[in-house]
N, C-alpha and C. Protein backbone atom coordinates (compact mmCIF):
# COMPACT_ATOMS: atom_id res chain seq x y z
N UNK A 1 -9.02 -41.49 -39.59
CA UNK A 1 -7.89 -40.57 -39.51
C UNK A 1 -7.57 -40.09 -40.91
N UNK A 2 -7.18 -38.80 -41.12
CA UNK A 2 -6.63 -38.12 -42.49
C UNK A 2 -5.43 -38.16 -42.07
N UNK A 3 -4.80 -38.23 -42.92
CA UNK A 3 -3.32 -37.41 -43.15
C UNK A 3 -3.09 -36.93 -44.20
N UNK A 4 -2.32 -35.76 -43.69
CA UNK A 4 -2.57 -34.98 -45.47
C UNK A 4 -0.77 -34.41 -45.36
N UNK A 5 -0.44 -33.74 -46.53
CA UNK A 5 1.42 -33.16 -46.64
C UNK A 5 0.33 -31.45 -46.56
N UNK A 6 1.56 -31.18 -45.91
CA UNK A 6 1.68 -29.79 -45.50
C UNK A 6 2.81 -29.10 -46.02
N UNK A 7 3.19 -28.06 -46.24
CA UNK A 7 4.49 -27.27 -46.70
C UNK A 7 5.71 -28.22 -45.97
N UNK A 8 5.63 -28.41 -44.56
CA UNK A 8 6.48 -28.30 -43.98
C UNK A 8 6.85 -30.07 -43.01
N UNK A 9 5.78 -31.03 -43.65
CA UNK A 9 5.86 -31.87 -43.08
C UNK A 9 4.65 -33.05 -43.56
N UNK A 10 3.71 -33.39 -42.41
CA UNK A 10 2.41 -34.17 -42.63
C UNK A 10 1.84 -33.79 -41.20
N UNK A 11 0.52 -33.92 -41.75
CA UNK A 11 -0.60 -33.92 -40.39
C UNK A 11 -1.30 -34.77 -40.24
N UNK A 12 -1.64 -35.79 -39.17
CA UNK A 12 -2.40 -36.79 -38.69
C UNK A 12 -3.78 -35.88 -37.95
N UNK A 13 -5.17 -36.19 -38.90
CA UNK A 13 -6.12 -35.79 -38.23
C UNK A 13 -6.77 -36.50 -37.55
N UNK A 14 -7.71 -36.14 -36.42
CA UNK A 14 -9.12 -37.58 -36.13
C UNK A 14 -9.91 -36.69 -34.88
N UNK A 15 -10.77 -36.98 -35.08
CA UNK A 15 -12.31 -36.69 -33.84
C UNK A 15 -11.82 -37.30 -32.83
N UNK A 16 -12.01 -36.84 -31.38
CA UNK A 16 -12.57 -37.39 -30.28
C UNK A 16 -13.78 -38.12 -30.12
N UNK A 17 -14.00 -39.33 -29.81
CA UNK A 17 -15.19 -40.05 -29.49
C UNK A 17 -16.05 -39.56 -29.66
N UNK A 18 -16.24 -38.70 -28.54
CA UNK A 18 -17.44 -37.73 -28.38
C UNK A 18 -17.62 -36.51 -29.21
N UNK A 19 -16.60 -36.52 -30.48
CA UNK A 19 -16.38 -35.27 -31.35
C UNK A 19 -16.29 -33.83 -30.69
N UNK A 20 -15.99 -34.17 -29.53
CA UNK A 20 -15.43 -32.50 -28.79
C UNK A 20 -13.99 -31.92 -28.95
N UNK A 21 -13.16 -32.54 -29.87
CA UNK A 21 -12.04 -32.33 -30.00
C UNK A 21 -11.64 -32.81 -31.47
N UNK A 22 -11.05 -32.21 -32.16
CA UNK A 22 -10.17 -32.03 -33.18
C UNK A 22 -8.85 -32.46 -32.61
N UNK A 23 -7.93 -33.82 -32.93
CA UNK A 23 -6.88 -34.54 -32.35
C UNK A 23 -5.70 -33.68 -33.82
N UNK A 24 -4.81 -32.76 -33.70
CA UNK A 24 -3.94 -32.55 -34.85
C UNK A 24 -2.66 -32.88 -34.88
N UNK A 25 -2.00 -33.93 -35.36
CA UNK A 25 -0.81 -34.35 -34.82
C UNK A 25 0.18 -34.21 -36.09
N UNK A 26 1.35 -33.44 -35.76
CA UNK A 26 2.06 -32.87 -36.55
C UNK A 26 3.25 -33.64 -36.71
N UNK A 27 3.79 -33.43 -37.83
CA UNK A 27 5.07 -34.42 -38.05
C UNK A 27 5.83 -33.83 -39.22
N UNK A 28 7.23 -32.85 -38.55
CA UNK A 28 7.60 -32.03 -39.23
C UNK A 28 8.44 -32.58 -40.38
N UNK A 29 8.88 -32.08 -41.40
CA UNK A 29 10.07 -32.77 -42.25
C UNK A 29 11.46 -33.33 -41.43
N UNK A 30 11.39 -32.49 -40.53
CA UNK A 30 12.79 -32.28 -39.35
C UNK A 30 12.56 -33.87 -38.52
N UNK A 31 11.13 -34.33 -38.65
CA UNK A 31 11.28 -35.13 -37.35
C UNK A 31 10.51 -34.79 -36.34
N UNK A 32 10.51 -33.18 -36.06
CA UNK A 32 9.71 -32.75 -34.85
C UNK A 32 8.17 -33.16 -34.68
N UNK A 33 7.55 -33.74 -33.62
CA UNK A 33 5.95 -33.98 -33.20
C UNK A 33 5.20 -32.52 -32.67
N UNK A 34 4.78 -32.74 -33.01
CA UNK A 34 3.18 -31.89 -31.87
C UNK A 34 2.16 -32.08 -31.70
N UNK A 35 1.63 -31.87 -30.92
CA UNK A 35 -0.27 -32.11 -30.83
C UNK A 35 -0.46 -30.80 -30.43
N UNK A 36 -1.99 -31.00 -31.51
CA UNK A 36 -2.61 -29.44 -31.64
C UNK A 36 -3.96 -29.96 -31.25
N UNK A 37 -4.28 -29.20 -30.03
CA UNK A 37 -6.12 -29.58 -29.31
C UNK A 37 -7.01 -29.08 -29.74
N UNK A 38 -7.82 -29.37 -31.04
CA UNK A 38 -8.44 -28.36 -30.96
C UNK A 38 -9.80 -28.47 -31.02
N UNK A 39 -10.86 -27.57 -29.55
CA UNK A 39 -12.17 -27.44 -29.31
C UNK A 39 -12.84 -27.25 -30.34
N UNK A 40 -13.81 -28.08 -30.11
CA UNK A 40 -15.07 -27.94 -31.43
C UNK A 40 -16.31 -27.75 -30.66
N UNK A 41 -16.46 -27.79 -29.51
CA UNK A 41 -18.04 -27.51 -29.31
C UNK A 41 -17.80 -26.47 -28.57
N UNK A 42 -17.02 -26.07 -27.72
CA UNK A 42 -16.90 -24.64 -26.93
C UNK A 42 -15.40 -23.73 -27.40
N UNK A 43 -15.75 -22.59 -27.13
CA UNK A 43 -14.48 -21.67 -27.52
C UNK A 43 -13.47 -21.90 -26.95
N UNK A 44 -11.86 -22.38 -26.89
CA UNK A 44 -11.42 -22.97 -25.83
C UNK A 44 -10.29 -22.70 -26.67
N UNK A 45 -9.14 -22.41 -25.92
CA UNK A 45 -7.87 -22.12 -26.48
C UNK A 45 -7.27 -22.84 -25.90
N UNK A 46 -6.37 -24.09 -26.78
CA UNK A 46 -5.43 -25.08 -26.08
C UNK A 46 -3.44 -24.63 -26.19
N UNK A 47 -2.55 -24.37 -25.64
CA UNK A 47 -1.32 -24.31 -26.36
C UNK A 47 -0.78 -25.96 -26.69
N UNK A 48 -0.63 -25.61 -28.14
CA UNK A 48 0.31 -26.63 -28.89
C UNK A 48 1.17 -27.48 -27.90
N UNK A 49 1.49 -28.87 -27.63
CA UNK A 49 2.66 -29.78 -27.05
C UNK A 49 3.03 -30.41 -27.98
N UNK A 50 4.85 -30.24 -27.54
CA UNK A 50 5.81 -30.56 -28.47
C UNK A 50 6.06 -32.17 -27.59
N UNK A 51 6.01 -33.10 -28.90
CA UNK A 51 6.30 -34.60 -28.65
C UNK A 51 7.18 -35.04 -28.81
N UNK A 52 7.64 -36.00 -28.05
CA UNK A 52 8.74 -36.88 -28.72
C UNK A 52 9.23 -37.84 -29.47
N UNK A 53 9.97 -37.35 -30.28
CA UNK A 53 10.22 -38.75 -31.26
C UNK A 53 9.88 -40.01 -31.15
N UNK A 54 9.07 -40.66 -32.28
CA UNK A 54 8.03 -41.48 -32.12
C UNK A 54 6.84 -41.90 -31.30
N UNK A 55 6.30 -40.59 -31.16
CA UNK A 55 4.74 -40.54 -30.54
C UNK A 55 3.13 -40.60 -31.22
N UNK A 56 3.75 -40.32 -32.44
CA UNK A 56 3.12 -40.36 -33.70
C UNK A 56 2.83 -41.52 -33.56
N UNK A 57 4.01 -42.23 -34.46
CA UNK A 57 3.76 -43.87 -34.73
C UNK A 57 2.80 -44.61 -33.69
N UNK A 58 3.59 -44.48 -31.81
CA UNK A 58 3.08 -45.14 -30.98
C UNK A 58 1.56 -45.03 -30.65
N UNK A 59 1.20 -43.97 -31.44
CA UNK A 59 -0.50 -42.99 -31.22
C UNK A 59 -1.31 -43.89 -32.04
N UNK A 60 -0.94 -43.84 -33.43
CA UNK A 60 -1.27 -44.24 -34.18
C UNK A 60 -1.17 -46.06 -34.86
N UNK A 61 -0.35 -46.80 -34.52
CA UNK A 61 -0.33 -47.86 -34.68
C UNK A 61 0.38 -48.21 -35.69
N UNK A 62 0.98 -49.41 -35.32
CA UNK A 62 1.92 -50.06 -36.54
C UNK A 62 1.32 -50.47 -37.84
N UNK A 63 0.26 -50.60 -37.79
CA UNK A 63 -0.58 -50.34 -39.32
C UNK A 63 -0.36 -49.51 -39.87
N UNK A 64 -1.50 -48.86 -39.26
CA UNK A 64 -1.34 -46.95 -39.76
C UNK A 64 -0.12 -46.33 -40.17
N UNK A 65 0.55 -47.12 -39.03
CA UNK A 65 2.00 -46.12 -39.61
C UNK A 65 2.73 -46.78 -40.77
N UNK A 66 2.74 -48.10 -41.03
CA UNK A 66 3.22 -48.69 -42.18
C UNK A 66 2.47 -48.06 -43.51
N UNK A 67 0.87 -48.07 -43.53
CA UNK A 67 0.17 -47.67 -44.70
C UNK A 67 0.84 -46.30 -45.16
N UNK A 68 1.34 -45.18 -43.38
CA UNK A 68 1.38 -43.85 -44.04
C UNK A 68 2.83 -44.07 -44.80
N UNK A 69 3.61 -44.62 -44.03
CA UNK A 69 4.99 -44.74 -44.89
C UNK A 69 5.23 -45.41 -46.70
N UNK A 70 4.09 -45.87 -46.69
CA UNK A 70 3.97 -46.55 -47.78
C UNK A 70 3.27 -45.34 -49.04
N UNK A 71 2.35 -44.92 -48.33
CA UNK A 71 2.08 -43.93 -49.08
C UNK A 71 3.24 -42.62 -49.19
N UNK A 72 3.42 -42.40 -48.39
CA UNK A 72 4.40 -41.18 -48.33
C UNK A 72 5.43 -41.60 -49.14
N UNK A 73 5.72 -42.67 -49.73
CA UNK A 73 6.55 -42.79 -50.44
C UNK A 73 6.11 -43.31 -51.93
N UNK A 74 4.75 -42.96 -52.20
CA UNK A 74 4.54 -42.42 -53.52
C UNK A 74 3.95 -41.10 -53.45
N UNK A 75 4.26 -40.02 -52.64
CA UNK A 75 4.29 -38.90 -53.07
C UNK A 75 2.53 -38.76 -53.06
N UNK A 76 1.71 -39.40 -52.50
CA UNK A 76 0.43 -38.55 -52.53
C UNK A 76 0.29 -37.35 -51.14
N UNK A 77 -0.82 -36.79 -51.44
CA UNK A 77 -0.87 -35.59 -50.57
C UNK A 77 -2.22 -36.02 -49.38
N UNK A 78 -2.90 -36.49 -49.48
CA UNK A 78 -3.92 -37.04 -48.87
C UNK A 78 -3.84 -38.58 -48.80
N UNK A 79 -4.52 -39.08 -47.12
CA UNK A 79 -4.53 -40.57 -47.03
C UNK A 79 -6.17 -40.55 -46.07
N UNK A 80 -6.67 -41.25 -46.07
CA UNK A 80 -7.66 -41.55 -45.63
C UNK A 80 -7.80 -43.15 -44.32
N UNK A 81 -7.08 -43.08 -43.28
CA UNK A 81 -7.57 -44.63 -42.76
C UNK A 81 -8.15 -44.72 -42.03
């Protein structure tokens, strides 16, 4: 998984198993979630779903989410786990 800072927040990246999907999970400054679907082997237009507070974390795991908080609070722009 990447996570990287965005203007407006952070983004949680990662592959599908089968790498047919781009997983983009958004996490605004506000708080707000989303997941963004996005097709990688066929042309495929997904609309954006808006999540609910703490779907992130629960997606991602109490690890993950401790490392990102840890980082996010020295201010880097990229994480790698």
């Amino acid at each position: 998984m990447i996570i990287n800072k965005t203007d407006s927040g952070y983004e949680f990246l990662t592959y599908t198993n089968d790498g047919g999907f781009l997983l983009r999970l958004s996490l605004s400054d506000t708080g707000a979630e989303s997941l963004h679907t996005i097709s990688v082997r066929v042309p495929l237009s997904i609309k954006p779903v808006k999540l609910r507070r703490g779907t992130i974390k629960k997606a991602i795991g109490d690890q993950r989410w401790r490392d990102f908080i840890r980082v996010r609070k020295r201010t880097f722009t990229t994480m790698l786990t």
